[in-house]
N, C-alpha and C. Protein backbone atom coordinates (compact mmCIF):
# COMPACT_ATOMS: atom_id res chain seq x y z
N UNK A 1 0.79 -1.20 0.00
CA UNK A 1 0.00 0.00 0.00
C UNK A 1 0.84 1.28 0.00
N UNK A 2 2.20 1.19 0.72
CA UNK A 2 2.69 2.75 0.40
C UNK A 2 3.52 3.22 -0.61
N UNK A 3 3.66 1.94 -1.76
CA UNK A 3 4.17 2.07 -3.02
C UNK A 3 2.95 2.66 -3.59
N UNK A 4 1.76 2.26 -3.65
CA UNK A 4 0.37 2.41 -4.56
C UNK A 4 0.50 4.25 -4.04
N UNK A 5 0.34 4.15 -2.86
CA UNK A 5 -0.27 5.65 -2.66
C UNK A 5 1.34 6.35 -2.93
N UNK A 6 2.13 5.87 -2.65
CA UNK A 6 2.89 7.08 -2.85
C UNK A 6 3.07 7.44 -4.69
N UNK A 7 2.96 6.45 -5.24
CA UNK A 7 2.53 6.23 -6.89
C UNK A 7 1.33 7.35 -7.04
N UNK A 8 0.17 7.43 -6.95
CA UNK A 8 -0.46 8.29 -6.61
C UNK A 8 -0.64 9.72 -6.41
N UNK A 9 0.37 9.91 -4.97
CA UNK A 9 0.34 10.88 -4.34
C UNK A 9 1.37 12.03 -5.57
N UNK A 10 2.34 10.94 -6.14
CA UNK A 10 3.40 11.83 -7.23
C UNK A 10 2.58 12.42 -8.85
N UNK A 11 1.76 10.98 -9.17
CA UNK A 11 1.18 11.51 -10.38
C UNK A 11 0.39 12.52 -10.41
N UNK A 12 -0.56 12.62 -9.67
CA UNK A 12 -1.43 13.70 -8.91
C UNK A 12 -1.07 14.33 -8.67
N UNK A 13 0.44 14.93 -8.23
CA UNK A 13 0.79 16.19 -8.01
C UNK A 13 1.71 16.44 -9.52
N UNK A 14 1.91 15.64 -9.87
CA UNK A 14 2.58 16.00 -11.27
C UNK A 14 1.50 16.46 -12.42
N UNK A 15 0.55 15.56 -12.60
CA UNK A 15 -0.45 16.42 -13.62
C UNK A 15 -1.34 17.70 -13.02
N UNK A 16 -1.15 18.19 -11.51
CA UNK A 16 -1.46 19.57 -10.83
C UNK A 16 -0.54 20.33 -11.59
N UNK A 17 0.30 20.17 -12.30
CA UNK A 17 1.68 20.80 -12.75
C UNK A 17 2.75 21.44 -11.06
N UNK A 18 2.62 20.83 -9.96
CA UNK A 18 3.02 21.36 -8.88
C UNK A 18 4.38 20.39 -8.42
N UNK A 19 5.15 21.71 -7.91
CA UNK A 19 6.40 20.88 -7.65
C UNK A 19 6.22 20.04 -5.62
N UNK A 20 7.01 19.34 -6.10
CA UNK A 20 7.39 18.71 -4.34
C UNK A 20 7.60 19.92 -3.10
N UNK A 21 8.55 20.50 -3.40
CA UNK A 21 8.49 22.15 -2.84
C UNK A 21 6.95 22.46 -2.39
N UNK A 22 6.26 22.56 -3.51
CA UNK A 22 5.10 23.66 -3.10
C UNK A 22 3.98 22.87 -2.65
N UNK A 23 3.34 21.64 -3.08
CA UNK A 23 3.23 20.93 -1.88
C UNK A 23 3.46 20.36 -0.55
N UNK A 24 4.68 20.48 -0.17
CA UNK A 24 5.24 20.33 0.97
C UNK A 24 4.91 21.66 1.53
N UNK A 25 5.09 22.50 1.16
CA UNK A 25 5.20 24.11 1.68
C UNK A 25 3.68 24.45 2.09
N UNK A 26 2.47 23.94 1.19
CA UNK A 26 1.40 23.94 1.90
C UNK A 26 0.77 22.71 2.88
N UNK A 27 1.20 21.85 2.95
CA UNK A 27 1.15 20.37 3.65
C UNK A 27 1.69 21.02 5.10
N UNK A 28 3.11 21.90 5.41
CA UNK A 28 3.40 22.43 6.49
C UNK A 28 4.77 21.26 6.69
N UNK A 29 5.01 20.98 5.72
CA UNK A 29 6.39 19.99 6.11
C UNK A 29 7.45 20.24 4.98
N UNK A 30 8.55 18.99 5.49
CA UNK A 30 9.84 19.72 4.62
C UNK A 30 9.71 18.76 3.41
N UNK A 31 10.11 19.05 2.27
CA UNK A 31 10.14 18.82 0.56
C UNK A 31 10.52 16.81 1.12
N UNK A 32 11.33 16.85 1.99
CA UNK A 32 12.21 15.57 2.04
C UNK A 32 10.94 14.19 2.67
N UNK A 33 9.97 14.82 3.22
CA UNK A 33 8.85 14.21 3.94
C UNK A 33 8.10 13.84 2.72
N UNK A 34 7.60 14.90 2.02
CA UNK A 34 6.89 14.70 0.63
C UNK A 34 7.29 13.60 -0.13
N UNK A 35 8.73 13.46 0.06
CA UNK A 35 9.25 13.29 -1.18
C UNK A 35 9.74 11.58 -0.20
N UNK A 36 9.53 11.19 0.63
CA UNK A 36 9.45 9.94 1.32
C UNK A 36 8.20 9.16 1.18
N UNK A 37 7.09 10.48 1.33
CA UNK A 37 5.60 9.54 1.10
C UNK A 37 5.73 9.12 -0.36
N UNK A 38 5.98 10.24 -1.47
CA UNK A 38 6.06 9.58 -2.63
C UNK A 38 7.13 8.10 -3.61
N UNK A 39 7.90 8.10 -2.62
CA UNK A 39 8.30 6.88 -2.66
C UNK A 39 7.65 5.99 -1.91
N UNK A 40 7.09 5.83 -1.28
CA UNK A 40 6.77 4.98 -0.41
C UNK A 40 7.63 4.42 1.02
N UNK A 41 8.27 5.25 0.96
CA UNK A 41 8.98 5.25 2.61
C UNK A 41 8.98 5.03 3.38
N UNK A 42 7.63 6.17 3.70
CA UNK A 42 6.73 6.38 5.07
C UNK A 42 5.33 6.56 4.48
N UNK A 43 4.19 6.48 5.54
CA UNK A 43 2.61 6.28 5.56
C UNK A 43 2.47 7.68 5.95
N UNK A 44 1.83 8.07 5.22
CA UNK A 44 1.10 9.69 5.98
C UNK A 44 0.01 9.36 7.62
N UNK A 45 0.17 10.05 8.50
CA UNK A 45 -0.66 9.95 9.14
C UNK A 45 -2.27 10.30 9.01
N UNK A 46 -3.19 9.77 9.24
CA UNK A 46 -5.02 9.59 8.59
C UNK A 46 -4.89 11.42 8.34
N UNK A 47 -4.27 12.39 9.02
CA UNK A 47 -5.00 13.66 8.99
C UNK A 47 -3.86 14.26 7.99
N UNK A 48 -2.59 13.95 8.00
CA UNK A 48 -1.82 14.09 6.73
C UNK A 48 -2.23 13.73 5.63
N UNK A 49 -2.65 12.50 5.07
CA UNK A 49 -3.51 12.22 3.84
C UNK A 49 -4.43 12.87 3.59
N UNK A 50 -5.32 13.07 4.82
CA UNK A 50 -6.74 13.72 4.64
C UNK A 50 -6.31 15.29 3.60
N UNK A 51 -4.96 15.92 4.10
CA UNK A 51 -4.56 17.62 4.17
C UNK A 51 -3.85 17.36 2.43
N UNK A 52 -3.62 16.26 1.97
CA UNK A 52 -3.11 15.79 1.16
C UNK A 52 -3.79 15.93 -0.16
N UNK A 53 -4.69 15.21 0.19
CA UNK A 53 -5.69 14.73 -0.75
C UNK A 53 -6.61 16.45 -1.17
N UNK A 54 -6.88 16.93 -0.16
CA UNK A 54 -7.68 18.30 -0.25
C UNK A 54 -6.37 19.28 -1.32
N UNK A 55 -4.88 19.64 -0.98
CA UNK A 55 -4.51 20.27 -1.79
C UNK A 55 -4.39 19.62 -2.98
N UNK A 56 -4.39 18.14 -3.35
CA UNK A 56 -4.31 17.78 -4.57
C UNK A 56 -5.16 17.48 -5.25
N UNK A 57 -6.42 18.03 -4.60
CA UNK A 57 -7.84 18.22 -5.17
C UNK A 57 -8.71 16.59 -5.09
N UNK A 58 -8.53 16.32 -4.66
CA UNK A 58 -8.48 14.76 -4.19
C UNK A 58 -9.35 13.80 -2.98
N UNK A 59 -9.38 12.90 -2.91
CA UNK A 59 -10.09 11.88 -1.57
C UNK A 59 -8.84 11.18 -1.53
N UNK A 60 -9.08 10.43 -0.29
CA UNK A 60 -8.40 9.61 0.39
C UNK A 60 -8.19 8.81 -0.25
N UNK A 61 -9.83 8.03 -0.77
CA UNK A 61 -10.27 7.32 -1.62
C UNK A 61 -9.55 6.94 -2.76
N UNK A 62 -9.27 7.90 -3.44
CA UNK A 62 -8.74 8.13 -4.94
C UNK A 62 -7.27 7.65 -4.84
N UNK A 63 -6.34 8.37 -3.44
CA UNK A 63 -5.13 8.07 -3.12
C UNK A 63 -4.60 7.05 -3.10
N UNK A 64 -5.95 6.01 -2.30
CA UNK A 64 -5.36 4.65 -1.73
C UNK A 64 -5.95 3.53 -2.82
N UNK A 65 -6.47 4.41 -3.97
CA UNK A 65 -7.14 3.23 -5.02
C UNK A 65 -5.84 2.73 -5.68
N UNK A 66 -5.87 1.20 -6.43
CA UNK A 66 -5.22 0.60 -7.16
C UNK A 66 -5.05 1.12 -8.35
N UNK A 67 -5.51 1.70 -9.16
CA UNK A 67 -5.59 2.43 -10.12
C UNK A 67 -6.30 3.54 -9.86
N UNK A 68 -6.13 4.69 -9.56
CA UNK A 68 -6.67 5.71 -9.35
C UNK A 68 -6.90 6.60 -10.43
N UNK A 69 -8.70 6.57 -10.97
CA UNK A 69 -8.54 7.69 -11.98
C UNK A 69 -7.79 8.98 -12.06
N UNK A 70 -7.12 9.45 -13.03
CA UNK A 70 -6.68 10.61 -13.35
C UNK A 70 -7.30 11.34 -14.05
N UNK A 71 -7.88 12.17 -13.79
CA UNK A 71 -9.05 13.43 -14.98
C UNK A 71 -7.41 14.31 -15.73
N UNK A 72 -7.71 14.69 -16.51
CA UNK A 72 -7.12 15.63 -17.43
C UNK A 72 -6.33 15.97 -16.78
N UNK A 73 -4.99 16.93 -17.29
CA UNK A 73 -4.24 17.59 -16.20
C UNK A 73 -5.02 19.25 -16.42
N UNK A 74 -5.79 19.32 -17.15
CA UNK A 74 -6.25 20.95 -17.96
C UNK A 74 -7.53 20.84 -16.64
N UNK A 75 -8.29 19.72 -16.28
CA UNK A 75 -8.90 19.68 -15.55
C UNK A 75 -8.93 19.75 -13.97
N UNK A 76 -7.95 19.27 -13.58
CA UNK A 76 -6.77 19.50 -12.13
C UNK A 76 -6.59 20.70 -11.95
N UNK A 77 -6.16 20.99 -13.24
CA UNK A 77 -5.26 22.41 -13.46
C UNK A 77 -6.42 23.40 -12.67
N UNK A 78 -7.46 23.44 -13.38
CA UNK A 78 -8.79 24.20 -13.33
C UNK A 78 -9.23 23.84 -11.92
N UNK A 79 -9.46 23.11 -11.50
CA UNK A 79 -10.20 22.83 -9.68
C UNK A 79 -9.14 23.43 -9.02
N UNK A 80 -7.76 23.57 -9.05
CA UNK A 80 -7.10 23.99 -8.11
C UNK A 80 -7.11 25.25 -8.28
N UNK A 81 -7.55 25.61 -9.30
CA UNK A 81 -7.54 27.67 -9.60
C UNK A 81 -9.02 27.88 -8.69
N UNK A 82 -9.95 27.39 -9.32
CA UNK A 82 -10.90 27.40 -8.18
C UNK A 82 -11.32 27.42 -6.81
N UNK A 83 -10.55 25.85 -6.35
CA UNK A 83 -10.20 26.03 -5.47
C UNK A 83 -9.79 27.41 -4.16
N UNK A 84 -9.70 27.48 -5.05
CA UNK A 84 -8.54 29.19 -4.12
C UNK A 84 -9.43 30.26 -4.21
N UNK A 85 -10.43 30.34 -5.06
CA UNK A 85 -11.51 31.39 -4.55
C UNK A 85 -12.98 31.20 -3.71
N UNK A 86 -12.97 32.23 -3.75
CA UNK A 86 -14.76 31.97 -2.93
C UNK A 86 -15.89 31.53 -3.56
N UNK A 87 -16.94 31.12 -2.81
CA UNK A 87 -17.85 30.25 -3.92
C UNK A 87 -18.35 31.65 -5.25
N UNK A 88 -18.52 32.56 -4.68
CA UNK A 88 -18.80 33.80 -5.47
C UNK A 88 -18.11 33.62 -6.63
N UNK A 89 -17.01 34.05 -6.65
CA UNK A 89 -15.52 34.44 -7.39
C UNK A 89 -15.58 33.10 -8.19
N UNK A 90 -16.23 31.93 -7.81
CA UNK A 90 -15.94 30.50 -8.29
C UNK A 90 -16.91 30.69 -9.50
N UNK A 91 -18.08 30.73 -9.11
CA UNK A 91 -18.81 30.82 -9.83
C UNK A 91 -18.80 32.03 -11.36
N UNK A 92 -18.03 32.58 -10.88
CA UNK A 92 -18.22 34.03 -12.23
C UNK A 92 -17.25 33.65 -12.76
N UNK A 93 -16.07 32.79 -12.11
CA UNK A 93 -14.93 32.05 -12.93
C UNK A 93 -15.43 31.15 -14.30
N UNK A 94 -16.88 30.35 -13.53
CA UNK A 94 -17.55 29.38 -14.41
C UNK A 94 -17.84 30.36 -15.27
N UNK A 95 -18.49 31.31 -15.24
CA UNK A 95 -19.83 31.68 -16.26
C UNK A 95 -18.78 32.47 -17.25
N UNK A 96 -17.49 32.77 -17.42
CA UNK A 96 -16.66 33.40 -17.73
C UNK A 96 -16.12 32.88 -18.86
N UNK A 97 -15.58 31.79 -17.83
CA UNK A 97 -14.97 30.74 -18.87
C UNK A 97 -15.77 29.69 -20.32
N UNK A 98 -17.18 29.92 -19.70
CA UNK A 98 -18.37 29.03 -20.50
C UNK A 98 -18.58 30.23 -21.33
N UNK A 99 -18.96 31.62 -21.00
CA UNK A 99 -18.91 32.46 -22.43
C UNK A 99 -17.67 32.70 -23.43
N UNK A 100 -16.22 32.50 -23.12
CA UNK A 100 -15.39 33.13 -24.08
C UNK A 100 -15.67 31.09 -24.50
N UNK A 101 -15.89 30.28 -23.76
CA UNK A 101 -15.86 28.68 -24.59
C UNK A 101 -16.71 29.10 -26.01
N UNK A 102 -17.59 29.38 -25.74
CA UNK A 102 -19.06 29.94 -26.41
C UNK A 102 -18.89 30.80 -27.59
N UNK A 103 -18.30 31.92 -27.14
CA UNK A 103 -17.97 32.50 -28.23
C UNK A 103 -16.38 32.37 -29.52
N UNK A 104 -15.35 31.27 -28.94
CA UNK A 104 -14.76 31.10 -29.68
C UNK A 104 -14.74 29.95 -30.42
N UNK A 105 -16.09 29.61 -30.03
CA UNK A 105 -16.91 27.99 -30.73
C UNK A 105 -17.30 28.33 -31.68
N UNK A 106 -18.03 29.71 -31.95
CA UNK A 106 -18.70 30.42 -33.23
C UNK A 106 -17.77 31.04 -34.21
C-alpha cells in the first residue's frame, strides 16, 4: 500500500503541474517528507492524507485506489484555480470561462 499511494500521491501532483516544494510548503512539512511519502517510505498519518488529498484536489479514496482515476491535467489544473476562490468568485470564474468557450466555438 505505500508504493500504490505514494505512486499516486506523485502523479497527482505532477499532472497539478506542482512541484514537491510547493506541496510540501502547503502540507506544512519539509520537501524531504513529501518526497518519502512519494516513494513509499513512510505512511502519511489519517490527517496528513486527509490535508493531502484536499490540496491535490483529491479523496483519500482516490489516493489509496489501485488504479486511481486521473481526470485531465487541464482539468486539475482548473479545480485547483478554483479552489482558491470563494464560492462567489468560483462561480463568475464558471460563467466566464463558458462564455469566451461559447464564443470562440462560433
Amino acid at each position: 500500500m505505500p508504493i500504490r499511494l505514494g505512486r499516486n500521491l506523485a502523479t497527482r501532483r505532477k499532472a497539478l503541474g506542482l512541484t514537491q516544494a510547493a506541496v510540501a510548503e502547503r502540507l506544512g512539512v519539509d520537501t524531504e517528507t513529501l518526497s518519502r511519502f512519494e516513494r513509499g517510505k513512510h505512511v502519511p498519518s489519517l490527517l496528513t492524507l486527509e490535508r493531502l488529498a484536499a490540496i491535490l484536489s483529491s479523496t483519500c479514496a482516490e489516493l489509496l485506489e489501485e488504479h486511481a482515476p486521473q481526470p485531465a491535467s487541464e482539468v486539475l489544473a482548473m479545480q485547483t484555480w478554483l479552489a482558491g476562490l470563494s464560492e462567489k468568485d468560483a462561480e463568475f470564474a464558471k460563467r466566464m470561462l463558458k462564455a469566451v468557450c461559447e464564443h470562440l466555438a462560433q
